[in-house]
PDB file of N, CA and C in Angstrom:
ATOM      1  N   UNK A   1       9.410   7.778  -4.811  1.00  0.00           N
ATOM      2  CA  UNK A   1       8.675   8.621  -3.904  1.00  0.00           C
ATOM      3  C   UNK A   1       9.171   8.326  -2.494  1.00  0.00           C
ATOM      4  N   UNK A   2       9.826   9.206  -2.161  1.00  0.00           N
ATOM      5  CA  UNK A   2      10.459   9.395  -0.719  1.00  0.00           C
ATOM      6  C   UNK A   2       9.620   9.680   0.744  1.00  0.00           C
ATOM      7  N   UNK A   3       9.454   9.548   1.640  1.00  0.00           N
ATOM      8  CA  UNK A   3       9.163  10.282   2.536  1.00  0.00           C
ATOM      9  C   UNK A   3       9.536  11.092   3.518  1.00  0.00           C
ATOM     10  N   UNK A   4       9.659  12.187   3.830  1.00  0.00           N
ATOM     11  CA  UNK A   4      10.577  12.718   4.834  1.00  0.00           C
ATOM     12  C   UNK A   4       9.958  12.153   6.131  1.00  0.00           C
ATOM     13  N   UNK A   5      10.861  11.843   7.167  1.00  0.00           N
ATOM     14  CA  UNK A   5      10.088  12.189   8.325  1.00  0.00           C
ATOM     15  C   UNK A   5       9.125  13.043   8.866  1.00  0.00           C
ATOM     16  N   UNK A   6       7.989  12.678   9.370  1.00  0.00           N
ATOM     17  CA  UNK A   6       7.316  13.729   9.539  1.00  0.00           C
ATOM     18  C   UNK A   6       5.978  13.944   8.557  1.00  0.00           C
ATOM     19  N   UNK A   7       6.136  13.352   6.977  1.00  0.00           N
ATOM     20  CA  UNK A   7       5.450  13.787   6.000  1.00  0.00           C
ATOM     21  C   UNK A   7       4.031  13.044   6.762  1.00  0.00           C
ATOM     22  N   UNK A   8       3.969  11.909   6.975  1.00  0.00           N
ATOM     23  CA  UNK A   8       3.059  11.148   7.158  1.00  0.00           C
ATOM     24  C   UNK A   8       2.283  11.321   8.532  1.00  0.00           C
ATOM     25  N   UNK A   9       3.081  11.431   9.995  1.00  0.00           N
ATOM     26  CA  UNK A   9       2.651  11.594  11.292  1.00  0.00           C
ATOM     27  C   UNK A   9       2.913  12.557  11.793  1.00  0.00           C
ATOM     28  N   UNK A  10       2.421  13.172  12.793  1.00  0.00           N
ATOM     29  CA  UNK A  10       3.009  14.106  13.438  1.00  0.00           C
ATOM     30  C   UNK A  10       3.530  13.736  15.089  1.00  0.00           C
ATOM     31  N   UNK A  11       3.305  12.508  15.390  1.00  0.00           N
ATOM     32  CA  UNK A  11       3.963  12.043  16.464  1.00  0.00           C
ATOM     33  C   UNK A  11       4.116  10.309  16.607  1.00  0.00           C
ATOM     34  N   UNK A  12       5.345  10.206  17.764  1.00  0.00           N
ATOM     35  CA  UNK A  12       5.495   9.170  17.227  1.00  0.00           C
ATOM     36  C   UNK A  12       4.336   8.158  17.553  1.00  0.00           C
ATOM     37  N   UNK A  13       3.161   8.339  18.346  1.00  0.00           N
ATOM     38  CA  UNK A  13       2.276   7.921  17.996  1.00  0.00           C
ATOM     39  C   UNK A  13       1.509   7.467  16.770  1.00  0.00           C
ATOM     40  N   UNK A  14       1.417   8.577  15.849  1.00  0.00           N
ATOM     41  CA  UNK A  14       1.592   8.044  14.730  1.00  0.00           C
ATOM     42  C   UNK A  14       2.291   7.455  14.171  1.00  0.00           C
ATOM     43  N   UNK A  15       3.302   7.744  14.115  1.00  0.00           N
ATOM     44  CA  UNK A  15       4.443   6.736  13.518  1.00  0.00           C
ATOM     45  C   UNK A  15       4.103   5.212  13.511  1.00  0.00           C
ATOM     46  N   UNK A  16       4.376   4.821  14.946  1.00  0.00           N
ATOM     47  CA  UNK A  16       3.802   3.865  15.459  1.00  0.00           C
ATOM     48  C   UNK A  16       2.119   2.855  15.122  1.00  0.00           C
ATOM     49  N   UNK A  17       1.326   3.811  14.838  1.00  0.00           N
ATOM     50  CA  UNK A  17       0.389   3.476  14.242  1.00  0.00           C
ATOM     51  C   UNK A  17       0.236   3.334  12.552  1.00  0.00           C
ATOM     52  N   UNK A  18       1.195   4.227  11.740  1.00  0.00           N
ATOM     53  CA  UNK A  18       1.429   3.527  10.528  1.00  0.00           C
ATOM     54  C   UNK A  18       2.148   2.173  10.346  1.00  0.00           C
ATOM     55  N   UNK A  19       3.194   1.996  11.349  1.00  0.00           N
ATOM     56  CA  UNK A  19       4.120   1.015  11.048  1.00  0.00           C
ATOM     57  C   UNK A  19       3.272  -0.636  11.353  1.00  0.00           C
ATOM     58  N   UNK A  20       2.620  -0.083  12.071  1.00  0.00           N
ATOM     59  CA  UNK A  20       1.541  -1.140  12.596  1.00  0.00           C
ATOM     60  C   UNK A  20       0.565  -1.613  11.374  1.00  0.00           C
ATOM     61  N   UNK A  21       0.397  -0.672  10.295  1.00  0.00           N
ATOM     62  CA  UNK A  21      -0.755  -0.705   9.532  1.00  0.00           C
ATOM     63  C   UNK A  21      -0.319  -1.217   8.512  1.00  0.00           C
ATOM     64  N   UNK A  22       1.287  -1.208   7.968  1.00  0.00           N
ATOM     65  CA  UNK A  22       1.700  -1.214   7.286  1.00  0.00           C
ATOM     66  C   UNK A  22       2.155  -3.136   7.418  1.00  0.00           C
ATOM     67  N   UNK A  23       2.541  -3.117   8.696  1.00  0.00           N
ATOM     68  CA  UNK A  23       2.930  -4.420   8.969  1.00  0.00           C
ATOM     69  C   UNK A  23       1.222  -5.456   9.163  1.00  0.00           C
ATOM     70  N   UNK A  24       0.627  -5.047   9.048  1.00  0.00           N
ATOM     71  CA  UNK A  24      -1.006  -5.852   8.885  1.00  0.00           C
ATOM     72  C   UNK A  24      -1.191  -5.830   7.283  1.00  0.00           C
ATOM     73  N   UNK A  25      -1.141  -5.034   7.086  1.00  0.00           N
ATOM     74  CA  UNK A  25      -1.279  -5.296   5.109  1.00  0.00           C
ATOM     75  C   UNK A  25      -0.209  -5.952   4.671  1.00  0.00           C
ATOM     76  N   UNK A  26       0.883  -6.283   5.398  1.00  0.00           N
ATOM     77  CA  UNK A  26       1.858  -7.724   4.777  1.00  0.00           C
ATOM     78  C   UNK A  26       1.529  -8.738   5.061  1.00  0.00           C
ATOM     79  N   UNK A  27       1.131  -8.600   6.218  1.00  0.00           N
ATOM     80  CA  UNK A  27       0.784 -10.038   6.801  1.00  0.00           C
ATOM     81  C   UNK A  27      -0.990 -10.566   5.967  1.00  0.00           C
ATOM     82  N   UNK A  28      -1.495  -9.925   6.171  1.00  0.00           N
ATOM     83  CA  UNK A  28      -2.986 -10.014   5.160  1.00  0.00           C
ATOM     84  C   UNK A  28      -2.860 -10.975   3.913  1.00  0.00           C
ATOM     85  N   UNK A  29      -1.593 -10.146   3.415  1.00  0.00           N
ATOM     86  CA  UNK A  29      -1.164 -10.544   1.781  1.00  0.00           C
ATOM     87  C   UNK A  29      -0.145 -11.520   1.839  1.00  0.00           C
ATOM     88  N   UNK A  30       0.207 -12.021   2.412  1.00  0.00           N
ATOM     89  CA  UNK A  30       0.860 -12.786   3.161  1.00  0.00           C
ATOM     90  C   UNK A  30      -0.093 -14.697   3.600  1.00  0.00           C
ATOM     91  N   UNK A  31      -0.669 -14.172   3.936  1.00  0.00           N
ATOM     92  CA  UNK A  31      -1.899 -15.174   4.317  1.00  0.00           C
ATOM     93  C   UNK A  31      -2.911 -15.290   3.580  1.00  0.00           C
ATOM     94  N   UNK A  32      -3.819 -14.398   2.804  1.00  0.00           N
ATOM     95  CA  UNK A  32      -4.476 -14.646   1.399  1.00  0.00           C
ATOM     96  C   UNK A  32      -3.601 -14.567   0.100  1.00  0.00           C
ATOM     97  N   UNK A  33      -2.634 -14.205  -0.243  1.00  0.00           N
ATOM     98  CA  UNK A  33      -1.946 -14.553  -1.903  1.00  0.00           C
ATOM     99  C   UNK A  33      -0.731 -15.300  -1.320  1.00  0.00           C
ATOM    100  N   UNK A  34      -0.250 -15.369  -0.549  1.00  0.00           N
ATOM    101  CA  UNK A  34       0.883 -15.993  -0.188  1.00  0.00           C
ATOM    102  C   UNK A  34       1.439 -17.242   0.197  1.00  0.00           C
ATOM    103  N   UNK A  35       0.068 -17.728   0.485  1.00  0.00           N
ATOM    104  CA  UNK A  35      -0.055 -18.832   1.133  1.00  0.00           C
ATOM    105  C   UNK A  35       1.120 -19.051   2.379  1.00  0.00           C
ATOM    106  N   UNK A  36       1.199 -18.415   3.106  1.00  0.00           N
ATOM    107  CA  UNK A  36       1.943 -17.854   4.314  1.00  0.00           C
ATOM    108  C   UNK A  36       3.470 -17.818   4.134  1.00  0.00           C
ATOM    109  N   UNK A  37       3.827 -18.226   3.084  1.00  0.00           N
ATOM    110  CA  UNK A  37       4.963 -18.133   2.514  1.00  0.00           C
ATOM    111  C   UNK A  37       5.579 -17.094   1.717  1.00  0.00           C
ATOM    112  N   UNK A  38       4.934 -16.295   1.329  1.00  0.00           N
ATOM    113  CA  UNK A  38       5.416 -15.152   0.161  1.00  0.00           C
ATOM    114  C   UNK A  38       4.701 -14.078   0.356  1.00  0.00           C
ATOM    115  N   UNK A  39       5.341 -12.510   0.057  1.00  0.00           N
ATOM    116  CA  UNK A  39       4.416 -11.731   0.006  1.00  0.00           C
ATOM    117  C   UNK A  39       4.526 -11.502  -1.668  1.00  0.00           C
ATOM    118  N   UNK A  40       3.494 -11.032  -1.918  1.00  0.00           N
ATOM    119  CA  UNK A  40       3.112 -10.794  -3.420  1.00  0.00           C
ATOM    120  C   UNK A  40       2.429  -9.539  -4.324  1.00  0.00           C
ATOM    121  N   UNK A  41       2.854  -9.112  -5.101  1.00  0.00           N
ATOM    122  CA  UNK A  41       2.600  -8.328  -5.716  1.00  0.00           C
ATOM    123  C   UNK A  41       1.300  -8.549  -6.213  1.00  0.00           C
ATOM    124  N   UNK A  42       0.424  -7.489  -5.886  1.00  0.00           N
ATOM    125  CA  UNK A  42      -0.970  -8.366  -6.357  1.00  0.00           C
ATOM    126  C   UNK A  42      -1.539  -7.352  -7.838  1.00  0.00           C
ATOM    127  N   UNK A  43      -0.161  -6.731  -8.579  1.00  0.00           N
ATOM    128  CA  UNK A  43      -0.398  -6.514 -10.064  1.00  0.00           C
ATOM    129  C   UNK A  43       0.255  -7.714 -11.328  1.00  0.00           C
ATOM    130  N   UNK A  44       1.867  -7.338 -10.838  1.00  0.00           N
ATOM    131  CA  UNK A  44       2.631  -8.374 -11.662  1.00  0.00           C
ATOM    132  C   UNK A  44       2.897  -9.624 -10.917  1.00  0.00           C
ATOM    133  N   UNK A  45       2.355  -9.939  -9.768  1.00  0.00           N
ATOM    134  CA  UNK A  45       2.347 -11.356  -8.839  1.00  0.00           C
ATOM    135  C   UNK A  45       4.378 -12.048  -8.609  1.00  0.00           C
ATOM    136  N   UNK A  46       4.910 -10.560  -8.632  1.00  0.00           N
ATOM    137  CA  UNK A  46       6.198 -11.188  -7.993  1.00  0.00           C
ATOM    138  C   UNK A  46       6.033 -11.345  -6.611  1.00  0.00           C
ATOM    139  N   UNK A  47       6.906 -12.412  -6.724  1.00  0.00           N
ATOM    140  CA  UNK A  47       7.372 -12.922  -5.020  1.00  0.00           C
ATOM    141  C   UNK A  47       8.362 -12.671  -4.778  1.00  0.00           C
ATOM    142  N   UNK A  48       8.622 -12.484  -3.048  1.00  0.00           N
ATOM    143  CA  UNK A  48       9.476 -11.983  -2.239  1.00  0.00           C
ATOM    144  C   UNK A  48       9.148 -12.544  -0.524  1.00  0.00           C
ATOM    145  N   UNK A  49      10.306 -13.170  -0.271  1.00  0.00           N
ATOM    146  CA  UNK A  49       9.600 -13.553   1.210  1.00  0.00           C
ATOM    147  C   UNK A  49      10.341 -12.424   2.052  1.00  0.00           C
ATOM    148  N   UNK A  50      10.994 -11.343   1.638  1.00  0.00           N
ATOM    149  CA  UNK A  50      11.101  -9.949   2.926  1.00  0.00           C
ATOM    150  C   UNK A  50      10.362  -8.632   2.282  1.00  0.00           C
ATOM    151  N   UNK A  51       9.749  -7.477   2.656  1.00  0.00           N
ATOM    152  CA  UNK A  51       9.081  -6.492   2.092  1.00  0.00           C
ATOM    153  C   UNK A  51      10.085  -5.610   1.820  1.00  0.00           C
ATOM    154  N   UNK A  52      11.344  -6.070   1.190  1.00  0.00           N
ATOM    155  CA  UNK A  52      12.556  -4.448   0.667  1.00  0.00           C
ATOM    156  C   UNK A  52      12.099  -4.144  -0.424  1.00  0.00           C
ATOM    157  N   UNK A  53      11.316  -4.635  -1.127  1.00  0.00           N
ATOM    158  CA  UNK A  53      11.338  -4.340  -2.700  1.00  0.00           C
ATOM    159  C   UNK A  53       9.574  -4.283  -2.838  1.00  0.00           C
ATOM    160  N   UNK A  54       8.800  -4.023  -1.650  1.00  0.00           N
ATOM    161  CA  UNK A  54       7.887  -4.023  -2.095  1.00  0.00           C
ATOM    162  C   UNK A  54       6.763  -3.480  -1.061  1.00  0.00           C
ATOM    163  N   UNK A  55       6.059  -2.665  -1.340  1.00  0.00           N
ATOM    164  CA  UNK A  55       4.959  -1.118  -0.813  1.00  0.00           C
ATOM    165  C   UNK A  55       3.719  -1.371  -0.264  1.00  0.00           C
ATOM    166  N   UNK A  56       3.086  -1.039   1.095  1.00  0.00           N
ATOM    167  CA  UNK A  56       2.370  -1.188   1.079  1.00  0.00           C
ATOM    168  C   UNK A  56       1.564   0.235   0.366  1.00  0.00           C
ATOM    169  N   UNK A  57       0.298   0.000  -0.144  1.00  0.00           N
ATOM    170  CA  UNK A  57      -0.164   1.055  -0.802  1.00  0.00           C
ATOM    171  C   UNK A  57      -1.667   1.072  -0.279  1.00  0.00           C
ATOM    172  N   UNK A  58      -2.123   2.798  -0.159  1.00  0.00           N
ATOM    173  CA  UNK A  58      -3.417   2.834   0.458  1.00  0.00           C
ATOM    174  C   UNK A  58      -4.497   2.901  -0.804  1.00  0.00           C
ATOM    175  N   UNK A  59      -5.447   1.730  -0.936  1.00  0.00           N
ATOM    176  CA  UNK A  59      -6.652   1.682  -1.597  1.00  0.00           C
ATOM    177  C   UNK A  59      -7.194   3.555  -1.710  1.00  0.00           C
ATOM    178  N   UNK A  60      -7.623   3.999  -0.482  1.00  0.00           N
ATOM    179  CA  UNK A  60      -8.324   4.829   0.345  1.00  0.00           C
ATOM    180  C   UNK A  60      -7.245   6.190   0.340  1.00  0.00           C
ATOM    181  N   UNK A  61      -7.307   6.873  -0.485  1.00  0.00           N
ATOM    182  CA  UNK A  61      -5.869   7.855  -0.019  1.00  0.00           C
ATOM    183  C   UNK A  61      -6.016   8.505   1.606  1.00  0.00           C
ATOM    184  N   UNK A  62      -4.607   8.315   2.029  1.00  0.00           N
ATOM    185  CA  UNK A  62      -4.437   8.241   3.300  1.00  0.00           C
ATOM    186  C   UNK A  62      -4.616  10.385   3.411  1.00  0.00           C
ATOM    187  N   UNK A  63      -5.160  11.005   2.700  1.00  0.00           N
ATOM    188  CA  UNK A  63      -5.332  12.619   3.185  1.00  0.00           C
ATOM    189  C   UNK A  63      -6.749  12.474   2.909  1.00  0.00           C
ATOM    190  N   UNK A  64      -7.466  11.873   1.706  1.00  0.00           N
ATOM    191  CA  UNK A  64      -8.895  12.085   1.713  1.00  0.00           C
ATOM    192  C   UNK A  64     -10.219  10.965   2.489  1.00  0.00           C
ATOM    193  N   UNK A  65      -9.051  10.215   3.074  1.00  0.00           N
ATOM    194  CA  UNK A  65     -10.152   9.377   3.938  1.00  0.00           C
ATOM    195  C   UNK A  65      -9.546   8.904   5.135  1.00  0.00           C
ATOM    196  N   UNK A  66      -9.344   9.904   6.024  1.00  0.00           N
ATOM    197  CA  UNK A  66      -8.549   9.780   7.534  1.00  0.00           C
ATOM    198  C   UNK A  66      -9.551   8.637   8.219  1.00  0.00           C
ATOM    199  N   UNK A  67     -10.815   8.406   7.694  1.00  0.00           N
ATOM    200  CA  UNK A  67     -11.047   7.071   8.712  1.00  0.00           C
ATOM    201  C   UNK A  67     -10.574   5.848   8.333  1.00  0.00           C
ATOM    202  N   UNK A  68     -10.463   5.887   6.786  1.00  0.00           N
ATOM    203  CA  UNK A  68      -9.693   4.426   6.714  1.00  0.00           C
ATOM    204  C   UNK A  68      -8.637   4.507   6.693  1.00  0.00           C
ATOM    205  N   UNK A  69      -7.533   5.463   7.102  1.00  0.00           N
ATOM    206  CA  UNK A  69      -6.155   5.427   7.152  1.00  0.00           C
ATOM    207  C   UNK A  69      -5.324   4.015   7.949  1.00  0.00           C
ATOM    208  N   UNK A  70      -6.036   3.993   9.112  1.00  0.00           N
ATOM    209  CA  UNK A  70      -5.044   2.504   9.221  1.00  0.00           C
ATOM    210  C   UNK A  70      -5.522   1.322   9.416  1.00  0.00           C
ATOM    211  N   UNK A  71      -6.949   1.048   8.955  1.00  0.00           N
ATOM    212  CA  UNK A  71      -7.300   0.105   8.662  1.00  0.00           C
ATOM    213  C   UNK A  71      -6.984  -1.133   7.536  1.00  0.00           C
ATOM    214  N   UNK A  72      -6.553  -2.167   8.220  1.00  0.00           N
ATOM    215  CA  UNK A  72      -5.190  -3.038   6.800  1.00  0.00           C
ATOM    216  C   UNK A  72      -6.425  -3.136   5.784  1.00  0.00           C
ATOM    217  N   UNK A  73      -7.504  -3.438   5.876  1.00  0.00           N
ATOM    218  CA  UNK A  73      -8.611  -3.912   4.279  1.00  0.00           C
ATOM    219  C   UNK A  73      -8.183  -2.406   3.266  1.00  0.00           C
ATOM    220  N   UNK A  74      -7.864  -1.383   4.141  1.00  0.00           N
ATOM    221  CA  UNK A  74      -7.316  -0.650   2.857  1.00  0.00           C
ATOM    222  C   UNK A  74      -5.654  -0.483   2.483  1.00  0.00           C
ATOM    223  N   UNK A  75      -5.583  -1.526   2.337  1.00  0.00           N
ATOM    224  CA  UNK A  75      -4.040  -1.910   1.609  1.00  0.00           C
ATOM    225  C   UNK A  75      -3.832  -2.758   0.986  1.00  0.00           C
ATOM    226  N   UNK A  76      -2.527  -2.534  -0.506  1.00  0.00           N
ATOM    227  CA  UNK A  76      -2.681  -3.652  -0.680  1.00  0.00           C
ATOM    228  C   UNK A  76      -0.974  -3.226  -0.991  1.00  0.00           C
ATOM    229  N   UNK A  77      -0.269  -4.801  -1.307  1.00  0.00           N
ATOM    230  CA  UNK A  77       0.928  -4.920  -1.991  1.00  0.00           C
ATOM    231  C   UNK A  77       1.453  -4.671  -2.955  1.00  0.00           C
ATOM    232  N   UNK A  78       2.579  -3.945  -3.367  1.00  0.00           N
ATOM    233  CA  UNK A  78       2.721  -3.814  -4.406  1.00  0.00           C
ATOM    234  C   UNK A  78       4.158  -3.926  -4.851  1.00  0.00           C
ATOM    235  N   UNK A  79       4.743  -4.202  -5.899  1.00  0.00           N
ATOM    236  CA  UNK A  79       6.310  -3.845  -5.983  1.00  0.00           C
ATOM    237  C   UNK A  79       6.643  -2.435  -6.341  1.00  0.00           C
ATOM    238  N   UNK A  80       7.868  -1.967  -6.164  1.00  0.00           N
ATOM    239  CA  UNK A  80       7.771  -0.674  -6.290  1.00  0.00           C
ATOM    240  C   UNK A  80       7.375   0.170  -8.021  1.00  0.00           C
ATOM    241  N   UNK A  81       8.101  -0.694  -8.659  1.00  0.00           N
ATOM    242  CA  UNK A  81       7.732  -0.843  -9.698  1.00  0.00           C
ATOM    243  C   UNK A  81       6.333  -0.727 -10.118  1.00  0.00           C
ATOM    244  N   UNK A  82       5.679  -1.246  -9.734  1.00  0.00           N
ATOM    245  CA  UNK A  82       3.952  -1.203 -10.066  1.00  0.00           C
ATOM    246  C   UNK A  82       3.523  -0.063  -8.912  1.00  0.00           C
ATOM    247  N   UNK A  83       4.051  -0.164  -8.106  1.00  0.00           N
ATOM    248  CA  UNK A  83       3.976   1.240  -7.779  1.00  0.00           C
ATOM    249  C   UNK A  83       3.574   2.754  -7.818  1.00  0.00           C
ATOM    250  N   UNK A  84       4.859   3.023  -8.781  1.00  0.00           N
ATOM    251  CA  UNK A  84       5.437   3.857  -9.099  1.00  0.00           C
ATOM    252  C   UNK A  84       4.622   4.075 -10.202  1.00  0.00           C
ATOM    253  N   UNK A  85       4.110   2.647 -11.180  1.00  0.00           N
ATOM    254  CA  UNK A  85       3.557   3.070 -12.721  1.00  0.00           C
ATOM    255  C   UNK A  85       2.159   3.523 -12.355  1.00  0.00           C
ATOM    256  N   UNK A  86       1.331   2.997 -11.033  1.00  0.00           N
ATOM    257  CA  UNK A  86       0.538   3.131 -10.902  1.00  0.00           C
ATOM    258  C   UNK A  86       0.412   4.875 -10.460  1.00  0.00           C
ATOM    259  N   UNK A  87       1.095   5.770  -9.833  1.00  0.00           N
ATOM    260  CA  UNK A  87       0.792   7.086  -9.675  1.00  0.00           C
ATOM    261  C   UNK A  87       1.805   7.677 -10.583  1.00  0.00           C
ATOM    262  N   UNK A  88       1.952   7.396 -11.560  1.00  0.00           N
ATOM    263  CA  UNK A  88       2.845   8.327 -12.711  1.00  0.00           C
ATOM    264  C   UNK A  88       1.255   8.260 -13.653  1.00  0.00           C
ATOM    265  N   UNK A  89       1.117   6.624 -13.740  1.00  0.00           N
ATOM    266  CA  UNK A  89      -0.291   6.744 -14.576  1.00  0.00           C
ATOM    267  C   UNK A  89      -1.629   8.028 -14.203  1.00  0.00           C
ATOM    268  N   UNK A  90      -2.039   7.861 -12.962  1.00  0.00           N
ATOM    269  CA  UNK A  90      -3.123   8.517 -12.334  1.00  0.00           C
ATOM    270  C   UNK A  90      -2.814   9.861 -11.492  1.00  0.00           C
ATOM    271  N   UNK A  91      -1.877   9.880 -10.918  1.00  0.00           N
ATOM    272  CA  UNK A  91      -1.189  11.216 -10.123  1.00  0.00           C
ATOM    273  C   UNK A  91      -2.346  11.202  -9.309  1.00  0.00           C
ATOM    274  N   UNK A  92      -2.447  12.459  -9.262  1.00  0.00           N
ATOM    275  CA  UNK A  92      -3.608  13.063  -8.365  1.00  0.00           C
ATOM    276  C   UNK A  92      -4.851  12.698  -8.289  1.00  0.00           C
ATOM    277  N   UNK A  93      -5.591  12.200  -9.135  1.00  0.00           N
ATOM    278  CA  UNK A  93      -6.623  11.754  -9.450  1.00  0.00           C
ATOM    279  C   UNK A  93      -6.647  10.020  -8.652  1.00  0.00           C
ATOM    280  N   UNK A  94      -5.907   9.685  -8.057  1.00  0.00           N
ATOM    281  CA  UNK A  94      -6.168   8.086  -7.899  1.00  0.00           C
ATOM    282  C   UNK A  94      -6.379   8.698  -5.793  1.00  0.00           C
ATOM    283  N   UNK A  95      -6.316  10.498  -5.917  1.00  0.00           N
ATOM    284  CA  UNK A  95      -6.697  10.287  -4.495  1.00  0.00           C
ATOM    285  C   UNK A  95      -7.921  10.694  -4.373  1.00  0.00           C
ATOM    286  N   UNK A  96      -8.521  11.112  -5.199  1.00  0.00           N
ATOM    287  CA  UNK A  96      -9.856  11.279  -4.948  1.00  0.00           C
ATOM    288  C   UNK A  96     -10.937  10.124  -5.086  1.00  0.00           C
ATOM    289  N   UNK A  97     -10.301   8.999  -6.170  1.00  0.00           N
ATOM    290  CA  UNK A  97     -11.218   8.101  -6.847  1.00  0.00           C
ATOM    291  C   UNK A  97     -10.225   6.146  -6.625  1.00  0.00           C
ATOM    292  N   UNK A  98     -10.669   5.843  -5.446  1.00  0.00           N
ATOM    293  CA  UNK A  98      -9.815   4.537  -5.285  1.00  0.00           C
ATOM    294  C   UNK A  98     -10.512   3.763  -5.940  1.00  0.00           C
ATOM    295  N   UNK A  99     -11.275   3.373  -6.548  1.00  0.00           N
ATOM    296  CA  UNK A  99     -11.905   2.506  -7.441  1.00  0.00           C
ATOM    297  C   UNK A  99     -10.238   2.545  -8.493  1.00  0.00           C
ATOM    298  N   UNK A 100     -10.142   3.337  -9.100  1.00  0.00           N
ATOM    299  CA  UNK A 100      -8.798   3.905 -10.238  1.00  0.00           C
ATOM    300  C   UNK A 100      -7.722   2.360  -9.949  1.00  0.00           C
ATOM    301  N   UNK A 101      -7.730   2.226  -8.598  1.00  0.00           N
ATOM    302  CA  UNK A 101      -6.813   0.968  -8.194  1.00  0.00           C
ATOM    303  C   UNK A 101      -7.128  -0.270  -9.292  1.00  0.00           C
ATOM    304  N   UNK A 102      -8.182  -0.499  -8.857  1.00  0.00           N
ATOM    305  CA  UNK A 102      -9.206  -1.782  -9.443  1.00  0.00           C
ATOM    306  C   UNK A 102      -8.832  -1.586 -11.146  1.00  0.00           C
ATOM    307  N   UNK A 103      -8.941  -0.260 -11.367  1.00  0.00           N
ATOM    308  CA  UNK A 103      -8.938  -0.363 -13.123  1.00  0.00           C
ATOM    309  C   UNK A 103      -7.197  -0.866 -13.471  1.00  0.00           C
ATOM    310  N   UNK A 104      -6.770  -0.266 -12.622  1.00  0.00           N
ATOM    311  CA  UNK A 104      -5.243  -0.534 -12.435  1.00  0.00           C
ATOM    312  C   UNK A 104      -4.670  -2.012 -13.001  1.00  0.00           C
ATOM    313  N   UNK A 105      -5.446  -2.750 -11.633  1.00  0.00           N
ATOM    314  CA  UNK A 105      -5.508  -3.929 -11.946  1.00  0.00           C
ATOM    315  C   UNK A 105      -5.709  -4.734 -12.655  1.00  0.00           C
ATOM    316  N   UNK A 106      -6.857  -4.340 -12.963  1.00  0.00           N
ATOM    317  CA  UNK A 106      -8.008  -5.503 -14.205  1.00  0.00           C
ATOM    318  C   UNK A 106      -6.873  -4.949 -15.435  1.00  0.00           C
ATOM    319  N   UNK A 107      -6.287  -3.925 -15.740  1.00  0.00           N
ATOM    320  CA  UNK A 107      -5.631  -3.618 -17.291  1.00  0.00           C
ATOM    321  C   UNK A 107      -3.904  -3.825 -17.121  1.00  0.00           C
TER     322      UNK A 107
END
């Protein structure tokens, strides 16, 4: 899943304010699973100490809940991999219902 420019902000204000949001949900996960050393996949618990191989992802879908859009408590880590299985599994449905995350998890 790609993003074009643009898909996400419409200025670079925004921009700026995702990259910000994005870089607080590493650091978060980073400092609670990481023990300031690792960031971590918090499905299959791989480690990685740079974020190339791995997503921040919105709890909260970032179109149906514009107030928690850049708040880091709605993010979490992921590899792309778990990712990816996670919205092939749920598609559309994991933006209406973020609990879906949690089931994600626990199975």
């Amino acid at each position: 899943m790609k993003f074009k420019s643009g898909d996400r902000w419409k200025s670079s204000k925004g921009e700026l304010k995702y990259k910000t949001w994005r870089k607080n949900v590493f650091q978060l996960n980073k400092i609670k699973i990481g023990l300031n050393k690792w960031y971590v996949c918090v499905k299959c618990k791989l480690k990685r100490k740079t974020t190339r191989i791995l997503h921040a992802h919105h709890i909260k879908s970032w179109e149906k809940f514009p107030r928690d859009r850049y708040k880091r408590e709605n993010g979490v880590v992921m590899c792309k991999r778990c990712h990816y299985k996670f919205h092939k599994k749920y598609g559309f449905e994991a933006l209406d219902k973020p609990e879906l995350l949690n089931e994600y998890l626990g199975g």
